[in-house]
Protein backbone atom coordinates (compact mmCIF):
# COMPACT_ATOMS: atom_id res chain seq x y z
CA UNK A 1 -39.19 5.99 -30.03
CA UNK A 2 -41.47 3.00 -29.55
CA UNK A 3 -41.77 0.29 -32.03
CA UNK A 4 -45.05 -1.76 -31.89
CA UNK A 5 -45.02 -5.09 -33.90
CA UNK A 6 -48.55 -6.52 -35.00
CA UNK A 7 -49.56 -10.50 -36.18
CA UNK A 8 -49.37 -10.44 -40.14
CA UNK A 9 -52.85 -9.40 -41.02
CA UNK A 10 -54.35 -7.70 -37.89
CA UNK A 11 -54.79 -4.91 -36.82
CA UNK A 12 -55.56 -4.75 -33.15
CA UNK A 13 -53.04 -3.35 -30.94
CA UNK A 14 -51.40 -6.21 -29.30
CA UNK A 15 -51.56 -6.29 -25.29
CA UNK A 16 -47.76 -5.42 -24.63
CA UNK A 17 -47.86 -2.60 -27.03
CA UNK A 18 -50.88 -1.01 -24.92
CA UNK A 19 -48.99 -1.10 -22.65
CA UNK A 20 -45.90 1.00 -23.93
CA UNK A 21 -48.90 3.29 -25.48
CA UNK A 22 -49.40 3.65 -21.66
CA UNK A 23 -46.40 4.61 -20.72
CA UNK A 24 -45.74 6.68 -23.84
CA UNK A 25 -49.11 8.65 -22.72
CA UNK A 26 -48.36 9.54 -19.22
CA UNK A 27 -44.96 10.96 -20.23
CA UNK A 28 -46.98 13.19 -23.11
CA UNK A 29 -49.64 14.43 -20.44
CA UNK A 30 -47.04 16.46 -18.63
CA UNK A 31 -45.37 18.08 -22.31
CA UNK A 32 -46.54 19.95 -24.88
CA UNK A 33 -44.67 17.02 -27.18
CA UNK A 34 -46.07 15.87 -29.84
CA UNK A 35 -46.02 12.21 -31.45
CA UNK A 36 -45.86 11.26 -35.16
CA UNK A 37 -47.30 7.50 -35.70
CA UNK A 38 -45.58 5.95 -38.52
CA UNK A 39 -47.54 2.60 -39.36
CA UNK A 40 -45.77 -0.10 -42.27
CA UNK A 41 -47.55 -3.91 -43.16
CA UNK A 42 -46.94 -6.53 -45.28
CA UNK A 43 -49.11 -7.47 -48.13
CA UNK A 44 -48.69 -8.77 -52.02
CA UNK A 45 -46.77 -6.60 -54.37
CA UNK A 46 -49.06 -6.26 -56.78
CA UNK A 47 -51.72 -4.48 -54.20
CA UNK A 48 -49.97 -1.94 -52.58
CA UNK A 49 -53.09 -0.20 -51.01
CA UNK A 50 -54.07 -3.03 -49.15
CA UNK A 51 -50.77 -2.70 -46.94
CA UNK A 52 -51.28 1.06 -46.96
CA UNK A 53 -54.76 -0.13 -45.56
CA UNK A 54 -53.80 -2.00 -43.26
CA UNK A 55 -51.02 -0.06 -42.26
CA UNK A 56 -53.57 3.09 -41.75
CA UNK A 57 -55.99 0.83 -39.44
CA UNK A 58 -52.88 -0.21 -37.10
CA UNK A 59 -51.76 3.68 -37.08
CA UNK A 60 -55.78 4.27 -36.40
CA UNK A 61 -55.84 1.94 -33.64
CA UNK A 62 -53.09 3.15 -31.61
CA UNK A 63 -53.96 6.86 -32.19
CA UNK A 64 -57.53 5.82 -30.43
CA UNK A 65 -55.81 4.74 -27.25
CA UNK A 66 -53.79 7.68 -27.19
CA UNK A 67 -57.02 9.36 -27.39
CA UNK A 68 -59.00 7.59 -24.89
CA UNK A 69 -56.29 7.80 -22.08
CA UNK A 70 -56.24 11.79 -22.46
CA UNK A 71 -53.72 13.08 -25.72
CA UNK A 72 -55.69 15.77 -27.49
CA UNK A 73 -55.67 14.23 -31.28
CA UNK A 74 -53.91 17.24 -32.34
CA UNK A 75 -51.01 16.74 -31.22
CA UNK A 76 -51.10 12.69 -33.03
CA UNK A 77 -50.11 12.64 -36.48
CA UNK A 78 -51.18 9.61 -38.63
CA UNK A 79 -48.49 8.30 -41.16
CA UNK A 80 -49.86 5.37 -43.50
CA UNK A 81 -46.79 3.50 -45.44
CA UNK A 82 -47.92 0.30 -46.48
CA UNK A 83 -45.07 -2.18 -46.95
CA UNK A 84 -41.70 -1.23 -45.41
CA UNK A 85 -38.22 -0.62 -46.57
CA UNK A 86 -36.18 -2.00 -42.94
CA UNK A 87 -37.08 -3.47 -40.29
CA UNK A 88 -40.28 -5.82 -39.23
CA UNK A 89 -43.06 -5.68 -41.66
CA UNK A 90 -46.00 -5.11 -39.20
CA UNK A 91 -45.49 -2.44 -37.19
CA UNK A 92 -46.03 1.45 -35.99
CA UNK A 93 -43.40 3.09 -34.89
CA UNK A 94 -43.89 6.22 -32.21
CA UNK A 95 -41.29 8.63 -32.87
CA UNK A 96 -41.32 11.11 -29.85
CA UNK A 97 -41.64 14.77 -31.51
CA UNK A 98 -40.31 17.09 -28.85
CA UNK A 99 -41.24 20.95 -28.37
């Protein structure tokens, strides 16, 4: 599993986490894995759907690089949880889905 932590706020894949994405992608080219992208973000209480927004625009962002260096979008799946339970409040996690 990866964890990628964004700035409160934005959504553009930071540079170290394209990196890991990177990484992450030449491993998946030679499996048949899959990869489940499960994207959190702070936000006020009393809007939850602009974290699950946000959240879904990080997720978004790091499924497009996946794309663009080569993983077929099939086997990316998008999960959109606004505002966390644990752990940092901006951030996707990659959890590695193995075949």
């Amino acid at each position: 599993m990866a964890r990628l932590v964004f700035a409160a706020g934005n959504t553009q894949l930071p540079p170290d986490g394209q990196q890991q994405i990177r990484g992450l992608v030449s491993r998946l080219l030679d499996t048949n894995d899959r990869v489940q992208l499960v994207a959190y973000a702070s936000g006020p209480a009393d809007r939850p759907s602009e974290s699950r927004r946000t959240s879904l625009s990080r997720a978004l962002a790091v499924r497009a690089l996946m794309i663009e260096e080569g993983v077929r979008s099939t086997r990316i799946d998008v999960r959109a949880l606004g505002s966390p339970e644990d752990g940092p409040n901006d951030r996707v996690d990659v959890i590695l889905l193995t075949q």
